[in-house]
Protein backbone atom coordinates (compact mmCIF):
# COMPACT_ATOMS: atom_id res chain seq x y z
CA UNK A 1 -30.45 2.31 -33.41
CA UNK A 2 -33.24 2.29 -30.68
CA UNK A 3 -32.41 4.77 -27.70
CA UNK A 4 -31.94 1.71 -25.44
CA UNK A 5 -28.88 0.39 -27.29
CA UNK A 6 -27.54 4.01 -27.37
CA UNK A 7 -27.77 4.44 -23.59
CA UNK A 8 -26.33 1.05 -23.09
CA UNK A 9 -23.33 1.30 -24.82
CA UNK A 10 -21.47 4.22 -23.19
CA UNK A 11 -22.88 2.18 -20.13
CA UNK A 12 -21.03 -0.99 -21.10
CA UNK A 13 -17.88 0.83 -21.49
CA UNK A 14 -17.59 1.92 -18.71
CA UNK A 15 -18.48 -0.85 -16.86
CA UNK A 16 -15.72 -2.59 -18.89
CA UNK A 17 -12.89 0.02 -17.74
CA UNK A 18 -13.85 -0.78 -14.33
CA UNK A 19 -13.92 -4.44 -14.75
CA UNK A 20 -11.05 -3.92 -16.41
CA UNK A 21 -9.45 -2.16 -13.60
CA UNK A 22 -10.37 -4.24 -10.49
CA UNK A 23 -9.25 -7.33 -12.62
CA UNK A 24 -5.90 -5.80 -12.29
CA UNK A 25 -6.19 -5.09 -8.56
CA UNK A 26 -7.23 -8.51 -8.11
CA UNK A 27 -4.59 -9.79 -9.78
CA UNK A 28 -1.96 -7.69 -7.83
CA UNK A 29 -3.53 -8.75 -4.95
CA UNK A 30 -3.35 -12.24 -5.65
CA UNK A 31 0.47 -11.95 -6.10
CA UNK A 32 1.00 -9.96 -2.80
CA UNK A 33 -1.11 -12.69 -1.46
CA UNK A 34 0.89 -15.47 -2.61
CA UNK A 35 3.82 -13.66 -1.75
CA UNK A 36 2.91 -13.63 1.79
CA UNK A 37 1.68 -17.20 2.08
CA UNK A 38 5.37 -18.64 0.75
CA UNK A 39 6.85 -16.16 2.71
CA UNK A 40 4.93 -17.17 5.73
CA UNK A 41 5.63 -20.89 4.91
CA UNK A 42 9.22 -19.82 4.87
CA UNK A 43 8.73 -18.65 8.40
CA UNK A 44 7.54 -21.60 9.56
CA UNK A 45 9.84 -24.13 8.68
CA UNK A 46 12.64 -21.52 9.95
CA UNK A 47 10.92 -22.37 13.37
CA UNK A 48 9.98 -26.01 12.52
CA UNK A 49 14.11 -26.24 11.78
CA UNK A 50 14.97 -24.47 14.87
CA UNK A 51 12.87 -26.54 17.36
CA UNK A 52 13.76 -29.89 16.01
CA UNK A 53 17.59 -28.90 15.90
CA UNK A 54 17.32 -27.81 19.75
């Protein structure tokens, strides 16, 4: 084992945990995101209904 490799490992690992976690965020965030956009589209046709039934 040179030195390089043996600095870059504990280097990759724990640029993996944090890839790890922000993969996670993103995918939470994605879901609240989605959430919000069929809830939103919800919202809109609620309105769309009410104006063309007035």
């Amino acid at each position: 084992m040179t030195p390089s490799t043996q600095f870059l490992l504990p280097n990759l690992a724990s640029t993996f945990d944090e890839s790890k976690a922000s993969g996670f965020q993103e995918s939470v965030g994605r879901e609240m995101e989605a959430e919000l956009v069929s809830w939103h589209k919800g919202i809109q046709q609620v309105i769309y209904q009410f104006h063309t039934s007035c």
